[in-house]
N, C-alpha and C. Protein backbone atom coordinates (compact mmCIF):
# COMPACT_ATOMS: atom_id res chain seq x y z
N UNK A 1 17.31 143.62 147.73
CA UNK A 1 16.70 144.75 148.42
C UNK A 1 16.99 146.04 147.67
N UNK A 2 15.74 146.80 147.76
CA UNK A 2 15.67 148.31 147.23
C UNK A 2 17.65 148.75 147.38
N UNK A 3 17.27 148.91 148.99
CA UNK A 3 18.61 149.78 149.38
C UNK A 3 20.12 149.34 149.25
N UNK A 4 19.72 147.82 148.90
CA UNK A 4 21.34 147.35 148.42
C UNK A 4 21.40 147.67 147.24
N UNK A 5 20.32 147.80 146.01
CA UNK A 5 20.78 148.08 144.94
C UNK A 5 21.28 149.42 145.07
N UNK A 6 20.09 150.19 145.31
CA UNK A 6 20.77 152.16 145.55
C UNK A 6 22.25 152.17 146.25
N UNK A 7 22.54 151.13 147.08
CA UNK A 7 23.69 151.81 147.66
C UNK A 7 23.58 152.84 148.87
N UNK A 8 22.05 152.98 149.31
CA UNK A 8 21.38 153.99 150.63
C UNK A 8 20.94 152.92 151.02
N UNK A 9 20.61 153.17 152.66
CA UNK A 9 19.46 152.91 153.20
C UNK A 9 18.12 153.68 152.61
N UNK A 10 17.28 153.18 152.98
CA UNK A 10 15.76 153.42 152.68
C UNK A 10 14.51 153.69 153.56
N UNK A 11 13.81 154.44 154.03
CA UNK A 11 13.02 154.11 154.20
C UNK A 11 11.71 153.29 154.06
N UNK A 12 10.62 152.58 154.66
CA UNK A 12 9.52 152.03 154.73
C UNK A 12 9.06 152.75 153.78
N UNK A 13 8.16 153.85 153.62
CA UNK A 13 7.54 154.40 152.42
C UNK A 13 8.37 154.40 151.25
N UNK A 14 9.19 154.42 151.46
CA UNK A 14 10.15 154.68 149.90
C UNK A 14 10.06 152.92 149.45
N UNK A 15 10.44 151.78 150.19
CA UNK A 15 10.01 150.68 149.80
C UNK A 15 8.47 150.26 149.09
N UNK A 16 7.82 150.59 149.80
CA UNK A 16 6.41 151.03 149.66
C UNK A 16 5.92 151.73 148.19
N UNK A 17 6.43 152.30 148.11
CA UNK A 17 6.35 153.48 146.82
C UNK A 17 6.74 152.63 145.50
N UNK A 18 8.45 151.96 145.73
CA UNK A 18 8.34 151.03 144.72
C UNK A 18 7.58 149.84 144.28
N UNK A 19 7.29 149.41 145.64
CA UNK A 19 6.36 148.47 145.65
C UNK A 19 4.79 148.97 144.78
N UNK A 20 4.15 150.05 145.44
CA UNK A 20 3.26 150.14 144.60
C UNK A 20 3.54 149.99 142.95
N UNK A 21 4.47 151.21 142.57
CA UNK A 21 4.77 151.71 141.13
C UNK A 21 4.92 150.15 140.51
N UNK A 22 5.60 149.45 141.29
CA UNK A 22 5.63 147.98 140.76
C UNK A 22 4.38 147.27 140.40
N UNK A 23 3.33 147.28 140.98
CA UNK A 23 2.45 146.54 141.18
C UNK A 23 1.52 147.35 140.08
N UNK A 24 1.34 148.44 140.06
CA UNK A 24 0.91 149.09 138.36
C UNK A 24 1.70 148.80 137.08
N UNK A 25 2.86 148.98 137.32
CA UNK A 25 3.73 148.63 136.04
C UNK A 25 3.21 147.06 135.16
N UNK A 26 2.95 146.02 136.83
CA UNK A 26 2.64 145.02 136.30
C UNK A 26 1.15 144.23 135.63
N UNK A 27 0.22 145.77 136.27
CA UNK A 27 -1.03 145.50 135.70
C UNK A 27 -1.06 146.70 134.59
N UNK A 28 0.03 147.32 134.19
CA UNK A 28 -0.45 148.32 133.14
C UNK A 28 -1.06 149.39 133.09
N UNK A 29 -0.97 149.87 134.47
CA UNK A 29 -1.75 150.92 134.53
C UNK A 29 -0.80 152.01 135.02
N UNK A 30 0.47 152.22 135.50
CA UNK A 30 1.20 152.86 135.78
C UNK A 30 0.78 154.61 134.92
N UNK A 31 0.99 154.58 133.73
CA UNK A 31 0.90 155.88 132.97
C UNK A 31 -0.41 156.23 133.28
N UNK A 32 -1.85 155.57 133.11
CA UNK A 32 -2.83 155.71 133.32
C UNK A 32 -2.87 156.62 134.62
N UNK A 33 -2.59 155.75 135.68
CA UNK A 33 -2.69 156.23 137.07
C UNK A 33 -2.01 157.35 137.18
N UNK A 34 -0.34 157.49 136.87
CA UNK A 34 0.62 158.78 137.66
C UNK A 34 1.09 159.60 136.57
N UNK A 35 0.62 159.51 135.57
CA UNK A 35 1.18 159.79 134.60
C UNK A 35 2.70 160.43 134.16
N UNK A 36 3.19 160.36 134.96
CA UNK A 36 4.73 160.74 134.90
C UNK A 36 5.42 159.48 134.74
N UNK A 37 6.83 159.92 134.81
CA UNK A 37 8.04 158.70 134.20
C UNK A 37 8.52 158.20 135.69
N UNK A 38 8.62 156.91 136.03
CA UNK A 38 9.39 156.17 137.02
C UNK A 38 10.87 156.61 137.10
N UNK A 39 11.50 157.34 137.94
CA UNK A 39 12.70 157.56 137.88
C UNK A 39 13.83 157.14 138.89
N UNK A 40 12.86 155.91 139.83
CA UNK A 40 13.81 155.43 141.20
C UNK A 40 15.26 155.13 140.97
N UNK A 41 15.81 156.25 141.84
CA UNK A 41 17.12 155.65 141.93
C UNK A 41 17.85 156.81 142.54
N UNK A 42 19.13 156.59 142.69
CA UNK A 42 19.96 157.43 143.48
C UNK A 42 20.91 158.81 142.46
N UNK A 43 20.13 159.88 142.72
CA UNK A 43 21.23 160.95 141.98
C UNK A 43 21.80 161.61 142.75
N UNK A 44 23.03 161.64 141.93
CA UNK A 44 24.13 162.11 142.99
C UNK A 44 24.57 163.92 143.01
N UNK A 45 23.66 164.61 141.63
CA UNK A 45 23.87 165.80 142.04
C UNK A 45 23.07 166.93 142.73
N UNK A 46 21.89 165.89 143.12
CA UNK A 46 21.55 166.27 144.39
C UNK A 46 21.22 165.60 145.52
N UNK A 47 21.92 164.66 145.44
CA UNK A 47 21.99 163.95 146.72
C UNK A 47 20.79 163.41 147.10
N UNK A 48 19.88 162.81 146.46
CA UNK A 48 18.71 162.02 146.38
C UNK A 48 18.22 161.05 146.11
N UNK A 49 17.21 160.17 146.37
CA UNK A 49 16.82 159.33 145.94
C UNK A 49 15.32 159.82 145.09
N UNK A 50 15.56 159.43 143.93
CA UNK A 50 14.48 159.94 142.93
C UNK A 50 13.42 159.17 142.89
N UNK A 51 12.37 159.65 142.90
CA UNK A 51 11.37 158.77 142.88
C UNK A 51 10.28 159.30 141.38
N UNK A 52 10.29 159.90 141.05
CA UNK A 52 9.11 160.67 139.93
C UNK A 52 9.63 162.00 139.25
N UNK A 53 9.59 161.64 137.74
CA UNK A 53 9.87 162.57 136.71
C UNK A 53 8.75 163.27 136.11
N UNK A 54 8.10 164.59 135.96
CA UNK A 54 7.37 164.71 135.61
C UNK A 54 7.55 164.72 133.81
N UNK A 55 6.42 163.79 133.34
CA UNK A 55 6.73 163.91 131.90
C UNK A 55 6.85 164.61 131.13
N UNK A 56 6.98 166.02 131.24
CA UNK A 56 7.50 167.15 130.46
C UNK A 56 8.83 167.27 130.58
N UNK A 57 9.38 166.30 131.54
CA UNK A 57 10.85 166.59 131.65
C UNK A 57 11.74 167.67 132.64
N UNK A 58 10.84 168.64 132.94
CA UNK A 58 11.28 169.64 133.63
C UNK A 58 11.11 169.99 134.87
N UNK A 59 10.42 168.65 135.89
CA UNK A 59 11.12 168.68 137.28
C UNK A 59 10.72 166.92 137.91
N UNK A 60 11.51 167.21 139.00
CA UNK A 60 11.85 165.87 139.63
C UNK A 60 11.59 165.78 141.16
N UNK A 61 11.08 164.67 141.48
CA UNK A 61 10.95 164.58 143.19
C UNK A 61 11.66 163.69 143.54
N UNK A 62 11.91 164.22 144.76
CA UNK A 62 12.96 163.10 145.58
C UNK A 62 13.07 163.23 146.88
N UNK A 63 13.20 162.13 147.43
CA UNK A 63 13.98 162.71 149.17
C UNK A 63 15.88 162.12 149.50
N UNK A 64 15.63 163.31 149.87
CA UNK A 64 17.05 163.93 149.77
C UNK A 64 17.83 163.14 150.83
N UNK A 65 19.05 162.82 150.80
CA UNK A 65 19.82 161.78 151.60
C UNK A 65 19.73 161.98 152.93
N UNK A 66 19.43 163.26 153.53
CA UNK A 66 19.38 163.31 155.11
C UNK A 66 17.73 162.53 156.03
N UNK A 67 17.11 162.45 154.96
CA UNK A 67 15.77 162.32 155.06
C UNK A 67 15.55 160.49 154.98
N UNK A 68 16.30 159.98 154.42
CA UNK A 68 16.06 158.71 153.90
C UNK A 68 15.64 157.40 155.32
N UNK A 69 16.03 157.90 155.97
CA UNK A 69 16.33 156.95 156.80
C UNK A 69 14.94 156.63 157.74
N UNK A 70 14.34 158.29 157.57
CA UNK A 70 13.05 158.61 158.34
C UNK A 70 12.04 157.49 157.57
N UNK A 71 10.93 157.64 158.81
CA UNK A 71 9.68 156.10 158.81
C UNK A 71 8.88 156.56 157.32
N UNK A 72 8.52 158.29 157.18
CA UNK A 72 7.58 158.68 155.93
C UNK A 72 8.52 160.11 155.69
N UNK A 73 9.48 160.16 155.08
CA UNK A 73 10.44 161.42 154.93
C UNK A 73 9.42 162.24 153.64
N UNK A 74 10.12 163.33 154.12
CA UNK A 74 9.33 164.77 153.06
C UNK A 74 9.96 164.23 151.74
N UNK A 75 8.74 164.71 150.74
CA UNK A 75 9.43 164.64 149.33
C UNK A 75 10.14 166.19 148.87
N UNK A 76 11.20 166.38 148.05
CA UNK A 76 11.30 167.61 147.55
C UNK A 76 10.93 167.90 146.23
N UNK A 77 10.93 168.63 145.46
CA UNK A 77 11.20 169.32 143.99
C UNK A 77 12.37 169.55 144.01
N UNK A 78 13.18 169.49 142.45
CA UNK A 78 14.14 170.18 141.69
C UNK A 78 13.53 170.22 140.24
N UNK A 79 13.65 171.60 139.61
CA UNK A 79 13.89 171.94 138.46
C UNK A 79 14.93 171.24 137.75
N UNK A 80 14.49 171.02 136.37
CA UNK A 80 15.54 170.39 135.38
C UNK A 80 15.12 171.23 133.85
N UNK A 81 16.05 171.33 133.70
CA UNK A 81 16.71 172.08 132.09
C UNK A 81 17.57 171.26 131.54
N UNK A 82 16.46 170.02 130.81
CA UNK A 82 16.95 168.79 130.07
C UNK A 82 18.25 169.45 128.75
N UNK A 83 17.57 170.73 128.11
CA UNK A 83 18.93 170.50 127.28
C UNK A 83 19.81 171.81 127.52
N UNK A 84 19.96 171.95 128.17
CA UNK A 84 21.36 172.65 129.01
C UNK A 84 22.02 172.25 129.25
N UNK A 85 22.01 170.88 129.78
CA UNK A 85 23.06 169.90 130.46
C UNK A 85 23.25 170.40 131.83
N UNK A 86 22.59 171.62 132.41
CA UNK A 86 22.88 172.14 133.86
C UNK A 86 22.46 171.16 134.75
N UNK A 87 22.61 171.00 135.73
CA UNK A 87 22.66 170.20 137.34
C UNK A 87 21.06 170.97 137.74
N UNK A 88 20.45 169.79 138.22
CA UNK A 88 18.81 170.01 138.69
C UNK A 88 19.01 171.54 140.08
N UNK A 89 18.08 172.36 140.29
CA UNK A 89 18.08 173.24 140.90
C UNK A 89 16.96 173.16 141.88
N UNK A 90 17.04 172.77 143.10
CA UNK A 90 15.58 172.79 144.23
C UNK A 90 14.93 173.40 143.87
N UNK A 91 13.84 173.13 143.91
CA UNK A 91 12.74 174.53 143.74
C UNK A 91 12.36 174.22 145.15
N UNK A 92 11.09 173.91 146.02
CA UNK A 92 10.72 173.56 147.66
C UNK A 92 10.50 172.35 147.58
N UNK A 93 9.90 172.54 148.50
CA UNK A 93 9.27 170.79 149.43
C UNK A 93 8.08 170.90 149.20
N UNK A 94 7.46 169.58 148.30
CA UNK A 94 6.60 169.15 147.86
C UNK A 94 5.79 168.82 148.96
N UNK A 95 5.88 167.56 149.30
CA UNK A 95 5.00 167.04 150.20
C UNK A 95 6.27 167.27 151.62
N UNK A 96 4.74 166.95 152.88
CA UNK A 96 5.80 166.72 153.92
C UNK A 96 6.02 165.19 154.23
N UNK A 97 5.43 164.17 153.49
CA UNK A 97 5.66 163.01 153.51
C UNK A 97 5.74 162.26 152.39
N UNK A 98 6.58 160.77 152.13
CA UNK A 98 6.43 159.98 150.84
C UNK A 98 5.22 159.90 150.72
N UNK A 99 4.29 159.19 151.93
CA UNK A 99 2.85 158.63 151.76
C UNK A 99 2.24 159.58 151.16
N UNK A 100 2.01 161.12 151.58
CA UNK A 100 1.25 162.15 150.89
C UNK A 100 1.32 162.55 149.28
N UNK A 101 2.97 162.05 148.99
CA UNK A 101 3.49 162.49 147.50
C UNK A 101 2.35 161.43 147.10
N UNK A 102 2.49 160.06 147.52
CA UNK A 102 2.10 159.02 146.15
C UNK A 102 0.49 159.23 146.59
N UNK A 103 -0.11 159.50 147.80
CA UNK A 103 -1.46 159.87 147.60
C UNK A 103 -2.14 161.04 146.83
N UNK A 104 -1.04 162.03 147.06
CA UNK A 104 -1.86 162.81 146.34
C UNK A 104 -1.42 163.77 144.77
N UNK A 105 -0.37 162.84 144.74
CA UNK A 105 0.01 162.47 142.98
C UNK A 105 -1.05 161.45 142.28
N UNK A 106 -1.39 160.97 142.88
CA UNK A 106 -2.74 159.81 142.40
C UNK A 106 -4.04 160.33 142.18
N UNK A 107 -4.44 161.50 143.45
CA UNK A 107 -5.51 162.02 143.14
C UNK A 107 -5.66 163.32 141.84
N UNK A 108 -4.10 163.72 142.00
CA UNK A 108 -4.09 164.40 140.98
C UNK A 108 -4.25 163.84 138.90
N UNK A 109 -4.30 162.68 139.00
CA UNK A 109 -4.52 162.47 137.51
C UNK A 109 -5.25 161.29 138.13
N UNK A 110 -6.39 161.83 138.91
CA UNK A 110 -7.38 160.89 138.66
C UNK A 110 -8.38 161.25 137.67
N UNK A 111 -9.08 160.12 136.89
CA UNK A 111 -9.52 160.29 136.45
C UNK A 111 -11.13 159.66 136.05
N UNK A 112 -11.78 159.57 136.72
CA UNK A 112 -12.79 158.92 137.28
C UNK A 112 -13.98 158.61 135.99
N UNK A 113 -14.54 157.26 136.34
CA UNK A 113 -16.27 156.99 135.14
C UNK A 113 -17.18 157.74 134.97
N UNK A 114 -17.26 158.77 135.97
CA UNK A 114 -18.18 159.36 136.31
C UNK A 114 -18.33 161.02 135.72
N UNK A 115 -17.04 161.43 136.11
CA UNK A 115 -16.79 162.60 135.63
C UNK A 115 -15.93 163.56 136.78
N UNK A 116 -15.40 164.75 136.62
CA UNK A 116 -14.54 165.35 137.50
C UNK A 116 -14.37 166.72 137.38
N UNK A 117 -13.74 168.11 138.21
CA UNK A 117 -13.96 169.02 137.87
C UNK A 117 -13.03 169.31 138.21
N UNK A 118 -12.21 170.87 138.18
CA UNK A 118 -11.34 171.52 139.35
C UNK A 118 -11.39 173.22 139.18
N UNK A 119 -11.27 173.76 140.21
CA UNK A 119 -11.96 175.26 140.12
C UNK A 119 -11.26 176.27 141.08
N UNK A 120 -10.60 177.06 140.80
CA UNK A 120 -9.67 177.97 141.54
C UNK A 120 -10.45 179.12 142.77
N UNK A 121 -10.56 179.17 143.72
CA UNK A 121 -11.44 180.21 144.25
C UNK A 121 -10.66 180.91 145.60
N UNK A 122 -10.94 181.84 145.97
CA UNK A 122 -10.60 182.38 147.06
C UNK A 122 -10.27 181.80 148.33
N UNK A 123 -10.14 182.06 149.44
CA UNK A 123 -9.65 181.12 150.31
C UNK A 123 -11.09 181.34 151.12
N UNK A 124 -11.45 179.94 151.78
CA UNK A 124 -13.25 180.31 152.15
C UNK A 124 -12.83 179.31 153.35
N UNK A 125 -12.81 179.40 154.93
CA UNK A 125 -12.86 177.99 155.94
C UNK A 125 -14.26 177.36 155.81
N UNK A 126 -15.25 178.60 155.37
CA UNK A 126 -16.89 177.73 155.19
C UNK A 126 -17.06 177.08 154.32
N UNK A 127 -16.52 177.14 153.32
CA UNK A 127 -16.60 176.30 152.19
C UNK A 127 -16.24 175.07 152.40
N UNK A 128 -14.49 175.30 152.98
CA UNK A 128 -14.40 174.22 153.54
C UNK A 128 -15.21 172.82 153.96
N UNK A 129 -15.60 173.61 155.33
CA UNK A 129 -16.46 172.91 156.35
C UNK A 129 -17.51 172.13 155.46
N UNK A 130 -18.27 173.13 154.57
CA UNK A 130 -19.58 172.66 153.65
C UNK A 130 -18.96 171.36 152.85
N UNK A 131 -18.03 171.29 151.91
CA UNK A 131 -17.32 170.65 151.56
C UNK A 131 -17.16 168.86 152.67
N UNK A 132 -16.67 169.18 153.66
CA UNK A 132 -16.55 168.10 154.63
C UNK A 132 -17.36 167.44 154.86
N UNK A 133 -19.00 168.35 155.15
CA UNK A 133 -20.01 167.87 155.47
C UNK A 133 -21.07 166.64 154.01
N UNK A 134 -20.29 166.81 153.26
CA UNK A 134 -20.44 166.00 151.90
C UNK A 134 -19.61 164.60 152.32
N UNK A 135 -18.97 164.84 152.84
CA UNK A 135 -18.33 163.13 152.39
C UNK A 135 -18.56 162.47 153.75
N UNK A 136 -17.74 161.04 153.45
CA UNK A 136 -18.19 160.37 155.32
C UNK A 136 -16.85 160.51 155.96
N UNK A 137 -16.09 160.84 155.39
CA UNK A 137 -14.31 161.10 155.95
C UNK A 137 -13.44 162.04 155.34
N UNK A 138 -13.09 163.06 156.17
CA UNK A 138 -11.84 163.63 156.07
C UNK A 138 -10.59 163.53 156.39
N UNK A 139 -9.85 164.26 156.10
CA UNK A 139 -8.31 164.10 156.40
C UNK A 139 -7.45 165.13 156.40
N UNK A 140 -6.83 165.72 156.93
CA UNK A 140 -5.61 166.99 156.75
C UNK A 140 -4.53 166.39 156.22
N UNK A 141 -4.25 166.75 154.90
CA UNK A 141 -2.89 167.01 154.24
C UNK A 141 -1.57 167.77 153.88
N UNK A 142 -1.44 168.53 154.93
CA UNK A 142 -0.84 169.45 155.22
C UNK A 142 -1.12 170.28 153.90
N UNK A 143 -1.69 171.37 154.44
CA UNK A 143 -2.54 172.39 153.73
C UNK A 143 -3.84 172.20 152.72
N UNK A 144 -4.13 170.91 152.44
CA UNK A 144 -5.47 170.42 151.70
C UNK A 144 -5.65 169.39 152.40
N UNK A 145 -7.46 169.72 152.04
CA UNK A 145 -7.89 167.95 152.77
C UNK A 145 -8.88 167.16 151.81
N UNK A 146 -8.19 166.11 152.06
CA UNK A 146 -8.97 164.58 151.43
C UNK A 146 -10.50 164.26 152.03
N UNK A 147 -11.60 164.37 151.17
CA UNK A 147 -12.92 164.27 151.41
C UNK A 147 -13.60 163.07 150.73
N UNK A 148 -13.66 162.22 151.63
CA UNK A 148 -14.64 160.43 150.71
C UNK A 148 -15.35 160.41 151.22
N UNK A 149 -16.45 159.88 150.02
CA UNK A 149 -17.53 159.36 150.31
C UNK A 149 -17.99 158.00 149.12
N UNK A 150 -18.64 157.35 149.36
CA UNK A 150 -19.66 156.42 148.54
C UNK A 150 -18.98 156.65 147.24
N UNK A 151 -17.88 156.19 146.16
CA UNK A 151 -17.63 156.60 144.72
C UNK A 151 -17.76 158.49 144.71
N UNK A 152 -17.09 158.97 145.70
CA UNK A 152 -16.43 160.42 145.37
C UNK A 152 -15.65 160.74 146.09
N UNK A 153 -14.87 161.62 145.96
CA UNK A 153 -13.56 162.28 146.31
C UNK A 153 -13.75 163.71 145.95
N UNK A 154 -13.23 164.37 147.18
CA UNK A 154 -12.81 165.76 147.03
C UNK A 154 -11.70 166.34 147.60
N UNK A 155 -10.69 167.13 146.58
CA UNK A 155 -9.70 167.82 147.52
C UNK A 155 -9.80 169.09 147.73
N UNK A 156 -9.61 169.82 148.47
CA UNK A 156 -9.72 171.15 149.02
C UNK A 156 -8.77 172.14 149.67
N UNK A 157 -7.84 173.13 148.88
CA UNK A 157 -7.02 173.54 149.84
C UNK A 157 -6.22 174.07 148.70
N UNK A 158 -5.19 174.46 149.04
CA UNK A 158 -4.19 175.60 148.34
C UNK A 158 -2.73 174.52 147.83
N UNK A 159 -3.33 174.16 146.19
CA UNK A 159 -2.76 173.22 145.41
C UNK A 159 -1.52 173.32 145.24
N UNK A 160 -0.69 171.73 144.80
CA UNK A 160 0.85 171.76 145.68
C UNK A 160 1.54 172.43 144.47
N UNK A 161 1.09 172.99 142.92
CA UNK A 161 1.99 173.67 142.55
C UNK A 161 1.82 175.62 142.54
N UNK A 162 0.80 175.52 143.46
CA UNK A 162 0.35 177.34 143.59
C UNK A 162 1.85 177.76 143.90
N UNK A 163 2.19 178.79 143.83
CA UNK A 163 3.26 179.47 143.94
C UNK A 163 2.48 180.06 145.98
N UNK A 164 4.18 180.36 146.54
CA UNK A 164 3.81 180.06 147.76
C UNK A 164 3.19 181.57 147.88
N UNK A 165 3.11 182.82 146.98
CA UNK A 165 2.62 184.30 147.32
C UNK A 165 1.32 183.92 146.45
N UNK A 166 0.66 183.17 146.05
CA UNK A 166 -0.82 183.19 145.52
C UNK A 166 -1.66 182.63 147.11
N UNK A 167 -3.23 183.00 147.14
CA UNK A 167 -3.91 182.35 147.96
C UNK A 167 -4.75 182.09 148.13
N UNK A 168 -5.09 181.71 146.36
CA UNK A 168 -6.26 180.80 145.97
C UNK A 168 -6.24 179.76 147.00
N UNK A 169 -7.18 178.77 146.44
CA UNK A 169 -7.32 177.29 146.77
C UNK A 169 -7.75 177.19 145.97
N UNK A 170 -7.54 175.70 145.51
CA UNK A 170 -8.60 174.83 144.31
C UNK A 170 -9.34 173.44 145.11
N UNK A 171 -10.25 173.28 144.43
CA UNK A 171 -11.50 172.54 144.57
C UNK A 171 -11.24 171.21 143.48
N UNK A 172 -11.14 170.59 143.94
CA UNK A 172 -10.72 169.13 142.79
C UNK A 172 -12.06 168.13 142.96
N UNK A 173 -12.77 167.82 142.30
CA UNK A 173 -13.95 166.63 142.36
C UNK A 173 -14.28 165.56 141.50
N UNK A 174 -13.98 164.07 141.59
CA UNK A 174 -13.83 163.26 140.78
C UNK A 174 -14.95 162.04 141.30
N UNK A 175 -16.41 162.00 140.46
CA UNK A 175 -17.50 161.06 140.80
C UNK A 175 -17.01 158.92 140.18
N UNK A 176 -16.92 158.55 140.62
CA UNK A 176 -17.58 157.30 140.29
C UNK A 176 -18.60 157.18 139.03
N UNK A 177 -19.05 156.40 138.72
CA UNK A 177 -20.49 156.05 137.76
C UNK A 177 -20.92 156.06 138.59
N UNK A 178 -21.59 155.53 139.60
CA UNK A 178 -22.78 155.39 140.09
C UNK A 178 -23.13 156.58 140.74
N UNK A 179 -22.45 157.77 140.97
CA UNK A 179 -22.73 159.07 141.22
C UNK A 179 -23.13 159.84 140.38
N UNK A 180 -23.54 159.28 139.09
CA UNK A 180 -23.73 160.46 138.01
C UNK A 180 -25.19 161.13 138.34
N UNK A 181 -26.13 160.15 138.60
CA UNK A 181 -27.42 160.92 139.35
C UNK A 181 -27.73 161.65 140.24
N UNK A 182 -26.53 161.47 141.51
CA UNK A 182 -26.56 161.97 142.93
C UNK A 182 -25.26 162.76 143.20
N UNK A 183 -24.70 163.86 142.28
CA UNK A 183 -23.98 164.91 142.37
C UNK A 183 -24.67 165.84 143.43
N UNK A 184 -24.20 166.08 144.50
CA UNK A 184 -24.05 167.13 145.37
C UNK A 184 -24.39 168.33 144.58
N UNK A 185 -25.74 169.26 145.35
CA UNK A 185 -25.49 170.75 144.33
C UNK A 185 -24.38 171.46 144.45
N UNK A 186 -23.97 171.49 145.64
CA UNK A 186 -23.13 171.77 146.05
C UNK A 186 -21.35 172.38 145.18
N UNK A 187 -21.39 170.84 144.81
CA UNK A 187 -20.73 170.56 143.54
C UNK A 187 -21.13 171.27 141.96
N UNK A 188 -22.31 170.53 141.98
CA UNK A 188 -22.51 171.59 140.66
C UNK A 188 -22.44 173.08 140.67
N UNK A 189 -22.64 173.86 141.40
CA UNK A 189 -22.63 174.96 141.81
C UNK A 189 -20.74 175.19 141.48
N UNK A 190 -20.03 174.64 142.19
CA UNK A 190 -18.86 174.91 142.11
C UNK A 190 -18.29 175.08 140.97
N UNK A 191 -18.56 173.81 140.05
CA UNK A 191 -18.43 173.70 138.55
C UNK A 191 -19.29 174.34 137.97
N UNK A 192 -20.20 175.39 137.74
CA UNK A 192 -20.77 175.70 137.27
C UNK A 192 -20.17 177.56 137.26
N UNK A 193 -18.69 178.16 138.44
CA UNK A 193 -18.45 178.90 138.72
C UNK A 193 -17.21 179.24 137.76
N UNK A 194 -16.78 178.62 136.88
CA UNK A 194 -15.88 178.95 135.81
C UNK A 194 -14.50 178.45 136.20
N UNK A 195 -13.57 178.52 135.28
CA UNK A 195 -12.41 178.20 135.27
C UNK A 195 -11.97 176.77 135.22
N UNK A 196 -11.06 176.26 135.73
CA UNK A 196 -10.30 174.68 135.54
C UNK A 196 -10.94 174.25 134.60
N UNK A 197 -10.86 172.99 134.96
CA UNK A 197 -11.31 171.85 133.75
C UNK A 197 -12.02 170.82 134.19
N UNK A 198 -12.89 170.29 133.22
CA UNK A 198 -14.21 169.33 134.08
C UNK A 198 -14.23 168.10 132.43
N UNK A 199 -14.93 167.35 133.21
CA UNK A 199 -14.94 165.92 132.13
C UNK A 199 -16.29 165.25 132.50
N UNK A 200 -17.00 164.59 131.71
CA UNK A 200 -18.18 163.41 132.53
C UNK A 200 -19.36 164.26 132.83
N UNK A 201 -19.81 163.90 133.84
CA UNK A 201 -21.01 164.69 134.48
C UNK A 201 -20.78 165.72 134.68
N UNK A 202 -19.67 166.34 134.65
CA UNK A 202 -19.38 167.85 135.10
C UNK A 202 -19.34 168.55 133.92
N UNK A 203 -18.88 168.26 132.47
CA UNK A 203 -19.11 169.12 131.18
C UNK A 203 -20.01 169.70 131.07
N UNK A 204 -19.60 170.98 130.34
CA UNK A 204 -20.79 172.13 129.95
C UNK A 204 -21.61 172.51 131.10
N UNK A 205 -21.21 172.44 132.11
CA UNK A 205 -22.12 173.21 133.23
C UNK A 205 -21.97 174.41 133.69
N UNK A 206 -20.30 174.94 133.27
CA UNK A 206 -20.00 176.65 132.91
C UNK A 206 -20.86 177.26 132.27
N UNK A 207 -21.48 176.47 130.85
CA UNK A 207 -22.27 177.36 130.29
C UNK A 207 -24.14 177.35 130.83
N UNK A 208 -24.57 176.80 131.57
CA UNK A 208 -25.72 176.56 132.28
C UNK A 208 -26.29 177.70 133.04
């Protein structure tokens, strides 16, 4: 068991979590999918159980020992200053749940057949709404929401590394293939409004 090796108890999602990362590792798609470094395990100078290194090296998520025990415990951040040798430093709380970290660490390096966009804009609830009315299901993610439909995805909301005094939102959109004909104007419009970065069906539509 997870928690006899760590030496903690564990929660269900945190089992879960390895379980997934496992189940990519073993089809090879792990880097593809999360693109960060697997870092499960127990650190002791901040009292955590680590779950994800970001591959630049310079921060780490985890839930923190008071949390462990909970059914879907919050993930945190700490800063790391690999060659200092200094002790990791909190930065906040990432997600308010494991399930939300590994969902929407996933959507974040998705990377779809179809093509994908992402676009920084003001804070809009109509946009929102317009946004919603595109897919067949939503979801609240504590402060962004998850939008599916038919081979698309949209996220919407004020992105988990904005600094907490900015109050943008970003617009994230990642098609399927079989959506390359039936892009939402909606969408194009969005991508077509400058900034982030776009791939697939969404290239060169800044300059249009």
């Amino acid at each position: 068991m997870l928690g006899q090796q760590l030496g903690v108890p564990l929660s269900p999602s945190i089992h879960e979590w390895a379980a997934f990362a496992a189940d990519l590792h073993q089809a090879r798609l792990f880097d593809r999918a999360l693109r960060d470094r697997l870092t499960l395990g127990w650190d002791q100078d901040i009292e955590a159980v680590t779950l994800l290194t970001l591959c630049e090296g310079d921060v780490r998520w985890g839930v923190r020992q008071e949390h462990l025990a909970d059914e879907d415990p919050p993930v945190d951040a700490w800063l790391l200053d690999p060659g200092s040798g200094r002790s990791p430093r909190w930065w906040r709380r990432h997600t308010p749940t494991t399930s939300q970290f590994a969902l929407q660490h996933l959507i974040a390096y998705l990377h779809a057949a179809g093509g994908g966009f992402n676009v920084s804009l003001p804070p809009s609830p109509e946009l929102a709404e317009r946004l919603r009315s595109i897919g067949q299901a939503s979801i609240d993610l504590g402060g962004q929401i998850l939008i599916e439909d038919n081979d698309l995805v949209i996220m919407v909301g004020k992105a988990l590394w904005t600094p907490d005094e900015e109050t943008h939102i970003t617009v994230e959109a990642e098609i399927g293939a079989s959506r390359i004909d039936s892009v939402p104007q909606l969408l194009v419009d969005l991508a077509r409004s400058g900034g982030g970065m776009s791939h697939g069906a969404f290239t060169g539509l800044r300059h249009q």
